[in-house]
PDB file of N, CA and C in Angstrom:
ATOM      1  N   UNK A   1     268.266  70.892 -74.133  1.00  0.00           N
ATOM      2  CA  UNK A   1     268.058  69.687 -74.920  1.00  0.00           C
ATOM      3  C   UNK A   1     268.061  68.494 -73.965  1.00  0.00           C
ATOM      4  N   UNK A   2     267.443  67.718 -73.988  1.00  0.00           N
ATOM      5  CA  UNK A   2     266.945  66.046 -73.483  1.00  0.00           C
ATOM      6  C   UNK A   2     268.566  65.138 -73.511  1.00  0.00           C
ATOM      7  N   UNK A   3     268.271  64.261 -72.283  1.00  0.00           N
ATOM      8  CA  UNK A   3     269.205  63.447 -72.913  1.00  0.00           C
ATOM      9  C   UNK A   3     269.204  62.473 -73.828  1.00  0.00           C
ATOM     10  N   UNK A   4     268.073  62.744 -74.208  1.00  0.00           N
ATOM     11  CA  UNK A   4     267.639  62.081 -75.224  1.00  0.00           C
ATOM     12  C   UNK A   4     267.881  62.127 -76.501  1.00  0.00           C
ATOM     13  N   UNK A   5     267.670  63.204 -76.697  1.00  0.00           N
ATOM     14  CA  UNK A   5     267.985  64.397 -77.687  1.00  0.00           C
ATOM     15  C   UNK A   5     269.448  64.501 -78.230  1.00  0.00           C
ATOM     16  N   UNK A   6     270.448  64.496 -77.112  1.00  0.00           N
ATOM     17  CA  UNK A   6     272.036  64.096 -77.067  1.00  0.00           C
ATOM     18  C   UNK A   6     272.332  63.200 -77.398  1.00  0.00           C
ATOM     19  N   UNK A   7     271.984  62.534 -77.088  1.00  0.00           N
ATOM     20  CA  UNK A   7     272.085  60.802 -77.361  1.00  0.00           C
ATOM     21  C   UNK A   7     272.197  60.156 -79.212  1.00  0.00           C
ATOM     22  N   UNK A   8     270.743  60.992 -79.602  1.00  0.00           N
ATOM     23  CA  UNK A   8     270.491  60.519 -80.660  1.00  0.00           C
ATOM     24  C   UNK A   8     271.358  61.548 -81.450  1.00  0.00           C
ATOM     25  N   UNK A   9     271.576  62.835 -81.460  1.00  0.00           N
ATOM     26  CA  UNK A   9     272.471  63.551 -82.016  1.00  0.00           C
ATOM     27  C   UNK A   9     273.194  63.184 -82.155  1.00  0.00           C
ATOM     28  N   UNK A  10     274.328  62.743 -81.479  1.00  0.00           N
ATOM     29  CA  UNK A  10     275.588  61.856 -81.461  1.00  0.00           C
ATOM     30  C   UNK A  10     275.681  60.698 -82.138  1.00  0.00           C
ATOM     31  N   UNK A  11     274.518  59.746 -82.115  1.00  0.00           N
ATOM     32  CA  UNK A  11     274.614  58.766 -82.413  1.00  0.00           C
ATOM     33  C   UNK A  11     274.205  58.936 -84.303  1.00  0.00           C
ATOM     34  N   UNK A  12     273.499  60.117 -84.816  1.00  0.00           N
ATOM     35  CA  UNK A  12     273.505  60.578 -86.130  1.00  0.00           C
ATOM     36  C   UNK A  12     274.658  60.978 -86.750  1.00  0.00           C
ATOM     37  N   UNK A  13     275.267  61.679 -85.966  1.00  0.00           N
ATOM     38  CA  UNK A  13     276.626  62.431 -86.347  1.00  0.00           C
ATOM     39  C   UNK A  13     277.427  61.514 -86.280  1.00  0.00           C
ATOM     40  N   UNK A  14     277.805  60.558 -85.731  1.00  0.00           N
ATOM     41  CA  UNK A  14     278.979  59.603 -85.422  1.00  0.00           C
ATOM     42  C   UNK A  14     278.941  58.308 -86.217  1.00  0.00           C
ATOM     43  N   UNK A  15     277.706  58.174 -86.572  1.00  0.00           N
ATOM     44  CA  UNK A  15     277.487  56.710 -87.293  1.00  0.00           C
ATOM     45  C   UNK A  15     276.904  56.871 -88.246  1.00  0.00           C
ATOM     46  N   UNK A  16     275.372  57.177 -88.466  1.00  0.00           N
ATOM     47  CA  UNK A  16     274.553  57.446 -88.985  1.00  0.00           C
ATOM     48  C   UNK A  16     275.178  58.304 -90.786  1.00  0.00           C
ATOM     49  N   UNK A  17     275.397  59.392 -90.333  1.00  0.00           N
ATOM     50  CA  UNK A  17     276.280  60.277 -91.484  1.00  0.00           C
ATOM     51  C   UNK A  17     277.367  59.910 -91.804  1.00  0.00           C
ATOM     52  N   UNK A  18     278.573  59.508 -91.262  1.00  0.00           N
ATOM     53  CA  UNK A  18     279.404  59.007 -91.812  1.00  0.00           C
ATOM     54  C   UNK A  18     279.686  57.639 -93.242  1.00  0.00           C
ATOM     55  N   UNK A  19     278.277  56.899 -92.229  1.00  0.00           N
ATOM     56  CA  UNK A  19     278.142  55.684 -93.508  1.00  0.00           C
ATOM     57  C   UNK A  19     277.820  56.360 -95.066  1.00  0.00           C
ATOM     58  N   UNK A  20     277.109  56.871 -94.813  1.00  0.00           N
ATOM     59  CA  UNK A  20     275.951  58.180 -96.198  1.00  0.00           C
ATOM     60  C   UNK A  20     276.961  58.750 -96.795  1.00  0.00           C
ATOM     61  N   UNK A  21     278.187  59.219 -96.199  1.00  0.00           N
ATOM     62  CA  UNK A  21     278.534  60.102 -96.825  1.00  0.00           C
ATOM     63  C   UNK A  21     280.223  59.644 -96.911  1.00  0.00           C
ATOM     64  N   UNK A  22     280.544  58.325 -96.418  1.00  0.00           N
ATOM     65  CA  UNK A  22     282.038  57.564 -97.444  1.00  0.00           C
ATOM     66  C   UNK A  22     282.142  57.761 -98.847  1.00  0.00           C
ATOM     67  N   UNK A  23     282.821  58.217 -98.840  1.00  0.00           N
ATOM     68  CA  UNK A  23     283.202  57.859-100.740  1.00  0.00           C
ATOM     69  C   UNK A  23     283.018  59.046-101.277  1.00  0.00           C
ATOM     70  N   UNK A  24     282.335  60.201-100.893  1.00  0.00           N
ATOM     71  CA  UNK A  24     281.393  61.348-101.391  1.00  0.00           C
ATOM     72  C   UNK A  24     280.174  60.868-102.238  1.00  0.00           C
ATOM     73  N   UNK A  25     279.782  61.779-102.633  1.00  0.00           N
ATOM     74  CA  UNK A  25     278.625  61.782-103.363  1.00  0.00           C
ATOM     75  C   UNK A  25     278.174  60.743-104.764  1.00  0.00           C
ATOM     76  N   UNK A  26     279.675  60.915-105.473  1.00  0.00           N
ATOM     77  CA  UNK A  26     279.773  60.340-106.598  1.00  0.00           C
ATOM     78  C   UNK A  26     280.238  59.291-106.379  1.00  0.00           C
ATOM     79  N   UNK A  27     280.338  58.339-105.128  1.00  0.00           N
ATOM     80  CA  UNK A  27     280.412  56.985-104.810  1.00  0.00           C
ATOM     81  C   UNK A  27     279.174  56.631-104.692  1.00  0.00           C
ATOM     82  N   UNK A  28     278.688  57.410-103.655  1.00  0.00           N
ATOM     83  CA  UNK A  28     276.947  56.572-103.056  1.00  0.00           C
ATOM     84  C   UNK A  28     276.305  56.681-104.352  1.00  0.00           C
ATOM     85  N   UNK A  29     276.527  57.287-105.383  1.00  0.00           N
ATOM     86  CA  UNK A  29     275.771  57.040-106.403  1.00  0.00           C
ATOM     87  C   UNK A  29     276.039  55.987-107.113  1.00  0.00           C
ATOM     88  N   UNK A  30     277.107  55.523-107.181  1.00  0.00           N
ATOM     89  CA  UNK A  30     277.687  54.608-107.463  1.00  0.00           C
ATOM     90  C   UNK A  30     277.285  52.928-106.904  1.00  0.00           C
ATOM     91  N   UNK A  31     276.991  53.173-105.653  1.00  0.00           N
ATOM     92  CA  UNK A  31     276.500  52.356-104.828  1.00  0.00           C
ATOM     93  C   UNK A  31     275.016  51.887-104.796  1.00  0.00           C
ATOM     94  N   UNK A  32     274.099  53.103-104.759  1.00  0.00           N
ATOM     95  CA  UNK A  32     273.044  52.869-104.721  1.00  0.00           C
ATOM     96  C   UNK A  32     271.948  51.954-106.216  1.00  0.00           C
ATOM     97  N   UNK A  33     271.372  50.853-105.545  1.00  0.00           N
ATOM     98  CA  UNK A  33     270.394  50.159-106.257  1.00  0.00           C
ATOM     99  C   UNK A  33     269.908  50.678-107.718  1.00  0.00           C
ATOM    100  N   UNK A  34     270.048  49.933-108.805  1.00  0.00           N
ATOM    101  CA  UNK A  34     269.295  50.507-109.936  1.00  0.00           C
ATOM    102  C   UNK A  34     267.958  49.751-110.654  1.00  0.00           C
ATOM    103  N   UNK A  35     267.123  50.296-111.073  1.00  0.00           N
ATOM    104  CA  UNK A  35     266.110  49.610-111.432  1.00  0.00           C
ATOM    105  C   UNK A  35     265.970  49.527-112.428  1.00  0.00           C
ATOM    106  N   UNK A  36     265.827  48.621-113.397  1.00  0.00           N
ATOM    107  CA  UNK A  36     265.276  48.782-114.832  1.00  0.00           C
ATOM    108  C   UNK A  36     263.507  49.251-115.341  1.00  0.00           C
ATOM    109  N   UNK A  37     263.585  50.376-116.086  1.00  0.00           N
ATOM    110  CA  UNK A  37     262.333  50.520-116.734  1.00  0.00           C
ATOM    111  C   UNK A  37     260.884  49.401-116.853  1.00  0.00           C
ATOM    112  N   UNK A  38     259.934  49.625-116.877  1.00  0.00           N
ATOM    113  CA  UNK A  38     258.890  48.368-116.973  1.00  0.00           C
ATOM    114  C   UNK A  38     259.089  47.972-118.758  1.00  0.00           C
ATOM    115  N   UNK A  39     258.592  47.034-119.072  1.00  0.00           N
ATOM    116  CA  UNK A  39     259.372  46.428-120.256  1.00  0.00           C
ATOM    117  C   UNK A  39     258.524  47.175-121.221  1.00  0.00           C
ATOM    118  N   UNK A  40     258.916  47.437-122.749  1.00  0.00           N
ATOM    119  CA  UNK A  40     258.377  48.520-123.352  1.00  0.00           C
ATOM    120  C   UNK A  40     258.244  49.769-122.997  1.00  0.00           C
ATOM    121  N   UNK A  41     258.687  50.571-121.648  1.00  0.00           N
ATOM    122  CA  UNK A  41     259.250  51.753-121.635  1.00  0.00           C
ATOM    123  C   UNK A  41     260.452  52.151-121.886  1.00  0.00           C
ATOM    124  N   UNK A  42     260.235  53.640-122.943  1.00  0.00           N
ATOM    125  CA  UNK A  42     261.512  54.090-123.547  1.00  0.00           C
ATOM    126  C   UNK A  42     262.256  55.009-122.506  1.00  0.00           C
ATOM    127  N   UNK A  43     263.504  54.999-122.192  1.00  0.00           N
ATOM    128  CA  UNK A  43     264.171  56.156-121.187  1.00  0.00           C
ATOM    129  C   UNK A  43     265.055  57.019-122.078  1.00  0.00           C
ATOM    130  N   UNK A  44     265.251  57.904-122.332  1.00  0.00           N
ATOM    131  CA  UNK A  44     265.303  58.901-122.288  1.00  0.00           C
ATOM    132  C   UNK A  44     265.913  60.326-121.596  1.00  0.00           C
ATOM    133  N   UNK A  45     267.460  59.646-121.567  1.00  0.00           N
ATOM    134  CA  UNK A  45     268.396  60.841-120.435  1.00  0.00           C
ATOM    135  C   UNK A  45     267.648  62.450-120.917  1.00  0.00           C
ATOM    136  N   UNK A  46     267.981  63.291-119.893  1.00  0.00           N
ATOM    137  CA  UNK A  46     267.955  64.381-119.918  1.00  0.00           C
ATOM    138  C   UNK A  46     268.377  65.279-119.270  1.00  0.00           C
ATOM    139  N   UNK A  47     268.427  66.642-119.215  1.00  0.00           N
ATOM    140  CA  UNK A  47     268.874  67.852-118.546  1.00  0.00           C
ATOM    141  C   UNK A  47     268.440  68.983-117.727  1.00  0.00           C
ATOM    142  N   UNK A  48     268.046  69.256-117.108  1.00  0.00           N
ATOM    143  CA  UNK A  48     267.252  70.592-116.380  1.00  0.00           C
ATOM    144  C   UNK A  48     268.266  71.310-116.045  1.00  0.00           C
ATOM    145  N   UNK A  49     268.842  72.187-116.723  1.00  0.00           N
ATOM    146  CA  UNK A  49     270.041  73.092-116.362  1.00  0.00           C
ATOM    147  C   UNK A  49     271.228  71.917-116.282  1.00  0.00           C
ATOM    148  N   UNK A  50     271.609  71.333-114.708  1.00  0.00           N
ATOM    149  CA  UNK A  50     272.573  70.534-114.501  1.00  0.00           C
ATOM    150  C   UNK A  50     272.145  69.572-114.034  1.00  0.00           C
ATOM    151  N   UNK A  51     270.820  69.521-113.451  1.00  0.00           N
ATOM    152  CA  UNK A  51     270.249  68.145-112.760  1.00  0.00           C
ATOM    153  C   UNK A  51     270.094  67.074-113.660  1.00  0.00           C
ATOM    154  N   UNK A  52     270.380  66.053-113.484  1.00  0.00           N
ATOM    155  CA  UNK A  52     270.287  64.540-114.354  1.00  0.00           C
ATOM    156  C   UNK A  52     268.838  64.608-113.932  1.00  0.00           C
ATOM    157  N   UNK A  53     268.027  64.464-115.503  1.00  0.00           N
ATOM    158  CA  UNK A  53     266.730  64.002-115.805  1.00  0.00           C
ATOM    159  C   UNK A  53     266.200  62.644-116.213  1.00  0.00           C
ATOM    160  N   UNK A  54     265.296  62.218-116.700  1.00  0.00           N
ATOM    161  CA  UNK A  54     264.591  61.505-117.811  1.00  0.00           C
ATOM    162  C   UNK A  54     263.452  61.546-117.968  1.00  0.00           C
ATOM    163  N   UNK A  55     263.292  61.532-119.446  1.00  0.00           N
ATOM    164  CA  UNK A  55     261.911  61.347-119.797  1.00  0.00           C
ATOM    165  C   UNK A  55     261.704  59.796-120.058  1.00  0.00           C
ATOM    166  N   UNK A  56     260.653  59.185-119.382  1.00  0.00           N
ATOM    167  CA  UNK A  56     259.788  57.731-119.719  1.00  0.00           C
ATOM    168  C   UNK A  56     258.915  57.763-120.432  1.00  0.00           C
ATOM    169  N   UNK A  57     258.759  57.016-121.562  1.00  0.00           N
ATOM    170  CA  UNK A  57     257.600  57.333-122.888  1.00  0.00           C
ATOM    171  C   UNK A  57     256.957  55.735-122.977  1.00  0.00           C
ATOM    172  N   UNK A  58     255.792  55.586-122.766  1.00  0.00           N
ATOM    173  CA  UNK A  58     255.235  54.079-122.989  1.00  0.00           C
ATOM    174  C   UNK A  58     255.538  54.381-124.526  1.00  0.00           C
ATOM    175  N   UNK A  59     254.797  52.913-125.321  1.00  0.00           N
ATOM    176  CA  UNK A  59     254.603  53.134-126.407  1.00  0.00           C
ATOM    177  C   UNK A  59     253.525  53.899-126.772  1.00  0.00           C
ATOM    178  N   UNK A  60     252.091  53.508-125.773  1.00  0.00           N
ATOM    179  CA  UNK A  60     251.178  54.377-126.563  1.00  0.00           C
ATOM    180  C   UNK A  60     250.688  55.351-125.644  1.00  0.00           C
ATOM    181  N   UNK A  61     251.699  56.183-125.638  1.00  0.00           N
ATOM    182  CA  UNK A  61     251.837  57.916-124.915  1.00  0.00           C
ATOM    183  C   UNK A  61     251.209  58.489-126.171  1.00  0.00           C
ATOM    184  N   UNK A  62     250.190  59.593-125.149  1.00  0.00           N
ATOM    185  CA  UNK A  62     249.300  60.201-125.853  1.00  0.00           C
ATOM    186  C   UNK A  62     250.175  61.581-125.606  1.00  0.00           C
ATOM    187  N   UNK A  63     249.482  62.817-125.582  1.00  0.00           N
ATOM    188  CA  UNK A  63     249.946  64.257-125.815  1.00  0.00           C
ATOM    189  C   UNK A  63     250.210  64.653-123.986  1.00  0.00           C
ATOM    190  N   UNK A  64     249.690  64.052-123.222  1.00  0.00           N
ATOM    191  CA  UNK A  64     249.688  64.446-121.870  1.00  0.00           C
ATOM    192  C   UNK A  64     250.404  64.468-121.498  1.00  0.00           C
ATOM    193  N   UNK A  65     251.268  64.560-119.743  1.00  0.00           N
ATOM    194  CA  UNK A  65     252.503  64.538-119.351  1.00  0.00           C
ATOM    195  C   UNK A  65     252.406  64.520-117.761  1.00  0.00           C
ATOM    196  N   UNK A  66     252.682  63.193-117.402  1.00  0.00           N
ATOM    197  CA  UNK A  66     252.868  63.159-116.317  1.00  0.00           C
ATOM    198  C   UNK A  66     255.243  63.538-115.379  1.00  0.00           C
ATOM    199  N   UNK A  67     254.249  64.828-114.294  1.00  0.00           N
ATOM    200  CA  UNK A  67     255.498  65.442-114.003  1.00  0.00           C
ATOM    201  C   UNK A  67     255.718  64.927-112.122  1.00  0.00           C
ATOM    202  N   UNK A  68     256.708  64.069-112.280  1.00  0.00           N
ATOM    203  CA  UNK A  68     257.236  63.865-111.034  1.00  0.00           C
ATOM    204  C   UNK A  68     258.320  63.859-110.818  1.00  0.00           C
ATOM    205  N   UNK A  69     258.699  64.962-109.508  1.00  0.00           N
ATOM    206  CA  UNK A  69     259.393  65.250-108.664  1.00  0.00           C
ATOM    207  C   UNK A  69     259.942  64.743-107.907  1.00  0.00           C
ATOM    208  N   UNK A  70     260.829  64.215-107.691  1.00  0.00           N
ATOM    209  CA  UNK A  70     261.368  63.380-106.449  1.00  0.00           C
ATOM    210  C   UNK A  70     262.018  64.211-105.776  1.00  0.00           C
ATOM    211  N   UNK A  71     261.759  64.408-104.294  1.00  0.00           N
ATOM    212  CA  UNK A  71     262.407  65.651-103.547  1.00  0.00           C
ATOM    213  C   UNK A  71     263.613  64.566-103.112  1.00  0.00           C
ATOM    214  N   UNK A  72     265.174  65.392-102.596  1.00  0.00           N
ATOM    215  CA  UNK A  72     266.212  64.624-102.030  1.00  0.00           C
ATOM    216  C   UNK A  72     267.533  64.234-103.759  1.00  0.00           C
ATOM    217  N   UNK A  73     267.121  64.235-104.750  1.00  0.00           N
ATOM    218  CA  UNK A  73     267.128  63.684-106.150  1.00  0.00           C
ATOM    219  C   UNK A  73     268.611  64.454-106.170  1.00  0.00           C
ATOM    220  N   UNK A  74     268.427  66.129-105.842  1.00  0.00           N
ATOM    221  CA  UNK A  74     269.548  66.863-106.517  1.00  0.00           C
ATOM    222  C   UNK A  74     270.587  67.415-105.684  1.00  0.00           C
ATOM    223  N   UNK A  75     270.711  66.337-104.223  1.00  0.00           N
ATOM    224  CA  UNK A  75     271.608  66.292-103.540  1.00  0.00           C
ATOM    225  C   UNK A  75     272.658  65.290-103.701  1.00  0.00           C
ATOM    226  N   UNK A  76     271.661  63.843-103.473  1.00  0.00           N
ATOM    227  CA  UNK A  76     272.261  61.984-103.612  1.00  0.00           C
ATOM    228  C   UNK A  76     271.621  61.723-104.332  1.00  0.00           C
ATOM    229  N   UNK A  77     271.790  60.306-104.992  1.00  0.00           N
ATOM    230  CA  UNK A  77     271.552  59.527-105.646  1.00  0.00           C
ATOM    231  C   UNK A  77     270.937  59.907-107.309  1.00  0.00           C
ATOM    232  N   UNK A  78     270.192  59.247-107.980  1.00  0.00           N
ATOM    233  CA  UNK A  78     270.270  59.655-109.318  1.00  0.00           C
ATOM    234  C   UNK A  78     268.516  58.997-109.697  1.00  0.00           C
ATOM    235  N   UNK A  79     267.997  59.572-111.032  1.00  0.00           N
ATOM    236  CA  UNK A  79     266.611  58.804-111.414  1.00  0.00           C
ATOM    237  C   UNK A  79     266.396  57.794-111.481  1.00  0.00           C
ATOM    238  N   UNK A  80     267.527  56.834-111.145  1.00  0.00           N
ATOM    239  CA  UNK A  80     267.309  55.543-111.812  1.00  0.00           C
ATOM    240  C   UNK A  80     266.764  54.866-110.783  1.00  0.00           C
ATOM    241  N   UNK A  81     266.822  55.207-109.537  1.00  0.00           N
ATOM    242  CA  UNK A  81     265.690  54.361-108.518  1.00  0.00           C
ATOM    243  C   UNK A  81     264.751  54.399-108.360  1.00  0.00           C
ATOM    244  N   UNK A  82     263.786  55.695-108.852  1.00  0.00           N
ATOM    245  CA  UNK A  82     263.068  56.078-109.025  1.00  0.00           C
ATOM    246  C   UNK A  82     262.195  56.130-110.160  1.00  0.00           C
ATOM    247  N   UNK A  83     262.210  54.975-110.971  1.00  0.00           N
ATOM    248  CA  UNK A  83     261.314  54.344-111.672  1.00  0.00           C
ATOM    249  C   UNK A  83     259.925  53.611-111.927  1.00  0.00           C
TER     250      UNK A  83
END
């Protein structure tokens, strides 16, 4: 490995991760930014087994269904930034 390579390892492990991961999990969630819905969208908690969901419904939602994934979601943080 580079000393380069060392360098930045260390400097991930020592600083980098530690900030991310104070408080545990159910702090940084706590922490992290929330967004409100666009105005006239309905939210809609939900469930996928144990993962925190939601469904977003305009008013004039037709039969279709748009499905997005946010990869990273069912480690940290929660749907609500992701609006």
């Amino acid at each position: 490995m580079t000393l380069r390579a060392h360098v930045l390892r260390h400097f991930l492990r020592t600083v980098v991760r530690p900030f991310f991961l104070r408080g545990g999990v159910h702090d940084w969630r706590r922490r992290w930014p929330t967004w409100s819905a666009p105005r006239g969208i309905r939210v809609v908690p939900s469930r996928c087994e144990v993962v925190p969901a939601e469904w977003l419904i305009p008013p004039d939602a037709g039969r279709g269904i748009l499905y997005y994934l946010h990869g990273g979601g069912f480690v940290m943080g929660s749907p609500a930034p992701h609006r």
